[in-house]
N, C-alpha and C. Protein backbone atom coordinates (compact mmCIF):
# COMPACT_ATOMS: atom_id res chain seq x y z
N UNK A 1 -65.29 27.14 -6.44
CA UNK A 1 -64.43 27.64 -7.49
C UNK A 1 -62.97 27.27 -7.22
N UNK A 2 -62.59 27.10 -5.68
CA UNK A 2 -61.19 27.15 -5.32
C UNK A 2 -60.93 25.49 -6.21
N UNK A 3 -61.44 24.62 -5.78
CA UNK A 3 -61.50 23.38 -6.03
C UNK A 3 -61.43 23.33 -7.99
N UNK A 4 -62.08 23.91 -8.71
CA UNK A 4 -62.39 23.89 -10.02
C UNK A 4 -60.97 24.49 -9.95
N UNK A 5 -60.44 25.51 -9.71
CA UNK A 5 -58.70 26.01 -10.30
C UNK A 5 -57.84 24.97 -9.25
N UNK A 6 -58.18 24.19 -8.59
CA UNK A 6 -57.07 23.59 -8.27
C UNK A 6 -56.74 21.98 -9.53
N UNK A 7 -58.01 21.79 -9.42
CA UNK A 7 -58.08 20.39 -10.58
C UNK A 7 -57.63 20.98 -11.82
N UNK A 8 -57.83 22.33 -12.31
CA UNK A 8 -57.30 22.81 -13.82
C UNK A 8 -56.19 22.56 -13.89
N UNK A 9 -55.52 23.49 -12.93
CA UNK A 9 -53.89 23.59 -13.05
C UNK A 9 -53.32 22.27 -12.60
N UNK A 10 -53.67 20.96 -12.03
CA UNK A 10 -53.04 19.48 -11.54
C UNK A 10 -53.17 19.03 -12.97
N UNK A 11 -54.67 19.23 -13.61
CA UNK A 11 -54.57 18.78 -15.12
C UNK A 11 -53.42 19.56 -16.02
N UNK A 12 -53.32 20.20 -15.90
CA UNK A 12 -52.40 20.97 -16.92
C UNK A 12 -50.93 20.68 -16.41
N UNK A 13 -50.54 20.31 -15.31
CA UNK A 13 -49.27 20.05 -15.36
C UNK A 13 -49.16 18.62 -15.53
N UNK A 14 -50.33 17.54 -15.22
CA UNK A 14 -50.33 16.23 -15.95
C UNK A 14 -49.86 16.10 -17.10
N UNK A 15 -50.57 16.83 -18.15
CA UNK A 15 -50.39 17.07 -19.45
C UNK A 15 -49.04 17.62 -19.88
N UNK A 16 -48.70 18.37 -18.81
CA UNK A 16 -47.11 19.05 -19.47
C UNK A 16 -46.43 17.75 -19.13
N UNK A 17 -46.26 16.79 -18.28
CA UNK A 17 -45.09 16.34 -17.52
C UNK A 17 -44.42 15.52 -18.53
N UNK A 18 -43.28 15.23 -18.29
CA UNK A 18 -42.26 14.19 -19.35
C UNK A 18 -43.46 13.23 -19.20
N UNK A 19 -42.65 12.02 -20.20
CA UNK A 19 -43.64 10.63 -19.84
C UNK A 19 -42.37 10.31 -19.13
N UNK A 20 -43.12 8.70 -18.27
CA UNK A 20 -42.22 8.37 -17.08
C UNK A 20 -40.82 7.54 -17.86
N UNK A 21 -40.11 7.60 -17.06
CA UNK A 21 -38.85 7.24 -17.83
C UNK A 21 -38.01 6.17 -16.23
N UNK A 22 -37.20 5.50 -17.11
CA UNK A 22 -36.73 4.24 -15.85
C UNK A 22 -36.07 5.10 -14.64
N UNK A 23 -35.47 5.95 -14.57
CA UNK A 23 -34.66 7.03 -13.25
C UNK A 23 -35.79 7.30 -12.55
N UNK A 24 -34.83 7.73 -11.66
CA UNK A 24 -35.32 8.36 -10.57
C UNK A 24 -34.76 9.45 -10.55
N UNK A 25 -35.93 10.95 -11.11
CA UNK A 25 -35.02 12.12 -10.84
C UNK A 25 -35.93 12.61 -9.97
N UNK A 26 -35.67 12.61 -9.10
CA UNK A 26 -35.66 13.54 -7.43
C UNK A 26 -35.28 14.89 -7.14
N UNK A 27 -35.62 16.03 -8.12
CA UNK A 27 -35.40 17.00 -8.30
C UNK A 27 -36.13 17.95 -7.60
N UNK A 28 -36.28 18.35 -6.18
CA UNK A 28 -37.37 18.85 -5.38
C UNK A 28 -38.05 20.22 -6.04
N UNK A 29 -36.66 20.92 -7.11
CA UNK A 29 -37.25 21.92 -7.18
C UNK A 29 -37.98 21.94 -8.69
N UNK A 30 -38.17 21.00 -8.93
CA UNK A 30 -39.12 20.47 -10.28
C UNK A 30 -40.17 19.64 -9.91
N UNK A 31 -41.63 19.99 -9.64
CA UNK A 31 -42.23 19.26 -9.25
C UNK A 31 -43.06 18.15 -10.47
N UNK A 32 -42.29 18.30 -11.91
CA UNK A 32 -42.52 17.99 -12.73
C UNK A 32 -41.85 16.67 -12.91
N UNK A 33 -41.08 16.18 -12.29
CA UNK A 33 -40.16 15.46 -11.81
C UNK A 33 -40.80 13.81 -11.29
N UNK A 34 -40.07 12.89 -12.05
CA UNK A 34 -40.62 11.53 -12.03
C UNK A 34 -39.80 11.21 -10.85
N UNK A 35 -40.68 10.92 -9.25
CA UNK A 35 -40.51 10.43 -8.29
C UNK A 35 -40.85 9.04 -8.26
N UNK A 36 -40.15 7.72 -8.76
CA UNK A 36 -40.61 6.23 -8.64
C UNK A 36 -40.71 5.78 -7.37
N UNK A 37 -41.96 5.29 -6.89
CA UNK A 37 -41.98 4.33 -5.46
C UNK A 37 -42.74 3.05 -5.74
N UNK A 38 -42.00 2.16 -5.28
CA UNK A 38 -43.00 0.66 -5.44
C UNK A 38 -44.12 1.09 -4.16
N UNK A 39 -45.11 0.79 -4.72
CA UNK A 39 -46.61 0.77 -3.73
C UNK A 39 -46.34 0.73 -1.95
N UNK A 40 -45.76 -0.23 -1.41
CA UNK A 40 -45.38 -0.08 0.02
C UNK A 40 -44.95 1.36 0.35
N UNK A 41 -43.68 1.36 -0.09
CA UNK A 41 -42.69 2.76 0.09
C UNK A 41 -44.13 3.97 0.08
N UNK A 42 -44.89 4.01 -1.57
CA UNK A 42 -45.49 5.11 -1.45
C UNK A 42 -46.66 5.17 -0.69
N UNK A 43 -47.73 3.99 -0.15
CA UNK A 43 -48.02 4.13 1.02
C UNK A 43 -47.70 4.51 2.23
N UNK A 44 -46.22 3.91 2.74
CA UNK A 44 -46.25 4.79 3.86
C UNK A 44 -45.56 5.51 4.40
N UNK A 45 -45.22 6.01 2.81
CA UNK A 45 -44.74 7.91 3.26
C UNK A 45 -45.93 8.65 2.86
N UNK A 46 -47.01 8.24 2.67
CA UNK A 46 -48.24 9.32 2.39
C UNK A 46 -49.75 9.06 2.62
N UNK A 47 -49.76 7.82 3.73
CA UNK A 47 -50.92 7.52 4.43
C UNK A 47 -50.90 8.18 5.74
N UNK A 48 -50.12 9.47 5.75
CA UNK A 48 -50.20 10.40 7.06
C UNK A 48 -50.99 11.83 6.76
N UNK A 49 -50.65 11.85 5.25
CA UNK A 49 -51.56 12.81 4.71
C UNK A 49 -52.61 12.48 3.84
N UNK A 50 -52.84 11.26 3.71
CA UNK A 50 -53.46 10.84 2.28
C UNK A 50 -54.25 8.91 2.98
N UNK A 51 -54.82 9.19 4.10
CA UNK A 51 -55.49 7.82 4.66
C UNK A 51 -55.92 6.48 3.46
N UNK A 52 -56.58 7.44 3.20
CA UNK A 52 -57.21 6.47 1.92
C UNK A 52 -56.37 5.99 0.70
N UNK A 53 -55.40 6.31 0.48
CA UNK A 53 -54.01 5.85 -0.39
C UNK A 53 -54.11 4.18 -0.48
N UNK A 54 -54.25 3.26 0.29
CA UNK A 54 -53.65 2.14 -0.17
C UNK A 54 -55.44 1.54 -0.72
N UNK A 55 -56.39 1.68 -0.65
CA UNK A 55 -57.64 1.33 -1.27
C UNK A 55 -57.87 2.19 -2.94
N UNK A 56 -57.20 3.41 -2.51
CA UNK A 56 -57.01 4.03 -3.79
C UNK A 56 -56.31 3.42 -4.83
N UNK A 57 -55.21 3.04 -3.84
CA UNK A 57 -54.18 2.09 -5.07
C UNK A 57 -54.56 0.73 -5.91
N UNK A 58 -55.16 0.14 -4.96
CA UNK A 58 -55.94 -1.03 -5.19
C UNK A 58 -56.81 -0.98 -6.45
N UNK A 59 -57.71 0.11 -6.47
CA UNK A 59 -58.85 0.37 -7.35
C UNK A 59 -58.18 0.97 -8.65
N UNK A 60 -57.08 1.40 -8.86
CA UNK A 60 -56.39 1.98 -9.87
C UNK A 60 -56.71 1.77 -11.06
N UNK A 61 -56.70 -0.23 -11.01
CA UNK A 61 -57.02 -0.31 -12.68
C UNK A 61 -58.57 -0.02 -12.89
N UNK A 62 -59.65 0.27 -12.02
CA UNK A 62 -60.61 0.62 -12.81
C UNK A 62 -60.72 2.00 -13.12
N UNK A 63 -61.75 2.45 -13.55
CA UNK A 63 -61.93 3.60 -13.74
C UNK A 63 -61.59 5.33 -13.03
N UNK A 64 -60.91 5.14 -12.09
CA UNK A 64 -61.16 5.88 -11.15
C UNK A 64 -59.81 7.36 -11.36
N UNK A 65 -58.79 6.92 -12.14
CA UNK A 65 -58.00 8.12 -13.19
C UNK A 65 -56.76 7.74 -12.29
N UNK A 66 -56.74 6.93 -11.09
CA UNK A 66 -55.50 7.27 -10.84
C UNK A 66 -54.27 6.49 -11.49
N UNK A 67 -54.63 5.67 -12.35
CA UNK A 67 -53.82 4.70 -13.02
C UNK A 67 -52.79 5.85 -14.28
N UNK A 68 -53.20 6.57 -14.27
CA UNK A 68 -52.06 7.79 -14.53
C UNK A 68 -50.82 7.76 -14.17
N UNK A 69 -50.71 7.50 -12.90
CA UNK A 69 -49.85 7.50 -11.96
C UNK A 69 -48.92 6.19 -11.86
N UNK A 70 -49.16 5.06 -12.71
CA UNK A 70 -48.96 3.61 -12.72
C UNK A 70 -47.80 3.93 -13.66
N UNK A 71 -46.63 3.01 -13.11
CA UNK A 71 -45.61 3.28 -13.93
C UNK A 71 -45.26 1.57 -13.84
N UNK A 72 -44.23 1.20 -14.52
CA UNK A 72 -43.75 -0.44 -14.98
C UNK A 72 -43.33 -0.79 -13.79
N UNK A 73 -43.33 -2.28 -13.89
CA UNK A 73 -43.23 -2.86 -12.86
C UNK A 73 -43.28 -2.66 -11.68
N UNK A 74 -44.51 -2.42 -11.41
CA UNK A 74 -45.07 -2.35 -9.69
C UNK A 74 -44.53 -0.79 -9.15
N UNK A 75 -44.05 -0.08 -9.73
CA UNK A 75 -43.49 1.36 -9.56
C UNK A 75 -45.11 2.66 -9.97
N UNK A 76 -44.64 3.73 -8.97
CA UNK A 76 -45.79 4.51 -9.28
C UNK A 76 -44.99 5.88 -9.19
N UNK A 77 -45.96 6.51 -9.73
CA UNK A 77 -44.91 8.15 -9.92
C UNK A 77 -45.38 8.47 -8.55
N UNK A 78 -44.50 9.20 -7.61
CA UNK A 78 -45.86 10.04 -6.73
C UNK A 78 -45.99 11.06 -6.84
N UNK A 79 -45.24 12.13 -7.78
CA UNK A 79 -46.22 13.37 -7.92
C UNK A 79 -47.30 13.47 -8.69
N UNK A 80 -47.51 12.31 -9.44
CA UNK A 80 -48.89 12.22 -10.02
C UNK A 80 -49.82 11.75 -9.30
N UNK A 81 -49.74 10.72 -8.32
CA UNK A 81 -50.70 10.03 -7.18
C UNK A 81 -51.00 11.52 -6.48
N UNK A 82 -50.18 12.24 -6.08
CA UNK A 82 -50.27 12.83 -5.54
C UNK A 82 -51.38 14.32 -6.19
N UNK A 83 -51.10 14.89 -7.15
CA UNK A 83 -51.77 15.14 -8.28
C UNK A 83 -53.28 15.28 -7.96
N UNK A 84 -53.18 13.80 -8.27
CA UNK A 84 -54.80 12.83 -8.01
C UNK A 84 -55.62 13.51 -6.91
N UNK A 85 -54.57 13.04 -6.05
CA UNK A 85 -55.54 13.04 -4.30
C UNK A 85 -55.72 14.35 -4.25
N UNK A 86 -54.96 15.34 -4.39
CA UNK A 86 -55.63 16.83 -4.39
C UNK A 86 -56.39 17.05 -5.19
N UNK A 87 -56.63 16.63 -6.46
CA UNK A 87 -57.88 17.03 -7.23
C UNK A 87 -59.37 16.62 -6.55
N UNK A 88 -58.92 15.49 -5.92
CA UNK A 88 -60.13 14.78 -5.18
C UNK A 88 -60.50 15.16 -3.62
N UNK A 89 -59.61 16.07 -3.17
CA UNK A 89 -59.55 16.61 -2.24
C UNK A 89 -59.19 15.20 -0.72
N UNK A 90 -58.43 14.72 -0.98
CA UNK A 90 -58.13 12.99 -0.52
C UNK A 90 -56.64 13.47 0.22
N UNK A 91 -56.39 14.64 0.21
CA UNK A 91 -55.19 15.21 0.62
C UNK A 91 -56.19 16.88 0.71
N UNK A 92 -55.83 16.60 2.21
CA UNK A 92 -56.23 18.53 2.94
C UNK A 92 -55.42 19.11 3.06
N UNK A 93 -55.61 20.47 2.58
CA UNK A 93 -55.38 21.60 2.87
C UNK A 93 -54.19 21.98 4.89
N UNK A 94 -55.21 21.33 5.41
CA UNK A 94 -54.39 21.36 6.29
C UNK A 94 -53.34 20.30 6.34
N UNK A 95 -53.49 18.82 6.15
CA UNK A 95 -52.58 17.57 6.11
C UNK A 95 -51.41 18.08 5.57
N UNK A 96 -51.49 18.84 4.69
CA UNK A 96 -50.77 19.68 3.57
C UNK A 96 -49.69 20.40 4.43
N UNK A 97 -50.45 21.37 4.89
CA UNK A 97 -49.53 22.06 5.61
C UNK A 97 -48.59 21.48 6.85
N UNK A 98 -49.41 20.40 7.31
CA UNK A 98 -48.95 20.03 8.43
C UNK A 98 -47.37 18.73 8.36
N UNK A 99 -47.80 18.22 7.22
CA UNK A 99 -47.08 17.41 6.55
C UNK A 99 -45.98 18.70 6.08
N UNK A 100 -45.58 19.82 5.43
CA UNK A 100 -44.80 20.24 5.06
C UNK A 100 -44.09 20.96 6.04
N UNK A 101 -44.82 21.17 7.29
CA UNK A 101 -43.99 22.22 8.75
C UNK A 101 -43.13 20.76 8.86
N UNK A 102 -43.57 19.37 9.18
CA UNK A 102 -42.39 18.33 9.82
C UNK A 102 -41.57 18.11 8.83
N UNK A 103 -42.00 17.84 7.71
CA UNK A 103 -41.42 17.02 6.49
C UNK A 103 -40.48 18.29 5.19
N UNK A 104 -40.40 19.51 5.34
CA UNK A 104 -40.08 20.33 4.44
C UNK A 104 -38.88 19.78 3.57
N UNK A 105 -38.31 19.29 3.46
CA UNK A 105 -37.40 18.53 2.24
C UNK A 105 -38.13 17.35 2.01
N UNK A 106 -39.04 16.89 2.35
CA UNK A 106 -39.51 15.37 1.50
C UNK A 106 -39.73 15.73 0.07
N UNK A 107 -39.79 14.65 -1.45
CA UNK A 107 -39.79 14.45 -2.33
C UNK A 107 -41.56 15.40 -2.75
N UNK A 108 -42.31 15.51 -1.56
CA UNK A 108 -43.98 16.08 -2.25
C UNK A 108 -44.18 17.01 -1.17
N UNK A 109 -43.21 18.04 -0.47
CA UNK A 109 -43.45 19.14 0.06
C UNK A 109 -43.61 20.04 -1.27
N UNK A 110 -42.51 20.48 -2.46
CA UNK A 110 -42.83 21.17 -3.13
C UNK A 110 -44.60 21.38 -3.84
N UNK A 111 -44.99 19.83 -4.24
CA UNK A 111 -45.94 19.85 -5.07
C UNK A 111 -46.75 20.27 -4.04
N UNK A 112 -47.30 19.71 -2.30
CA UNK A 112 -47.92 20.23 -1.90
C UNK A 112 -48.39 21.32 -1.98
N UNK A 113 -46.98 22.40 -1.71
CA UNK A 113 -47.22 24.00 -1.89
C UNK A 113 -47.70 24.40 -2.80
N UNK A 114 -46.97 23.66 -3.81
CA UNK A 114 -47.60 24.65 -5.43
C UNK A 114 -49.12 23.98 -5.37
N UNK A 115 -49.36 22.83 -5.31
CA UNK A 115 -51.07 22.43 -5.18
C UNK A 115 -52.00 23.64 -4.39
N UNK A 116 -51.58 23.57 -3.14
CA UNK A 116 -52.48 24.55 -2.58
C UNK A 116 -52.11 26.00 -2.34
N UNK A 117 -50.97 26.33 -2.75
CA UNK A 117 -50.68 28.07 -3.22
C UNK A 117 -49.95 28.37 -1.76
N UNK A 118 -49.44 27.27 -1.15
CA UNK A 118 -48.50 27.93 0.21
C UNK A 118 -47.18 28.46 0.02
């Protein structure tokens, strides 16, 4: 059940979010907030919590939903990648936490928390 309300509410703030727009607003305390990273960058600030990230990325254009997250020219949102991997459980609960005790001002500490209710 935990898993079924965590994918509801990632869907529902999908659905609320602006569409992506050329800025970069970096607004930590809006996790609604279009974070742009070209693919490198967002690999590897989030293959410490998120291993499987750069095969994920790869597979994007098929079917697999994370192409959501695909923004123009080689740019990707990451609170929507990010989004993703918790619905799929591709980002733990603990990675989560552990990633937010070192990292607490990075750009996806907020969403972490609000993802898993810390």
């Amino acid at each position: 059940m935990d898993a079924e309300l965590r994918h509801a509410e990632a869907l529902r703030r999908i659905q609320q979010a602006p569409p992506p727009t050329q800025e970069t607003d970096v607004d930590h305390k809006n996790s609604n907030s279009v974070v742009r990273r070209k693919k490198a960058a967002l690999v590897s600030q989030l293959v410490g919590i998120w291993p499987s990230i750069a095969g994920d990325l790869r597979e994007a254009s098929r079917p697999n939903g994370l192409k959501i997250a695909k923004l123009e020219h080689g740019f990707w949102d990451m609170n929507k990648a990010i989004e993703w991997a918790v619905e799929r459980d591709k980002i733990t609960k603990q990675k989560a936490v552990q990633s937010i005790a070192t990292e607490p001002d990075s750009p996806w500490a907020l969403l972490l928390k609000q993802s898993f209710s810390l």
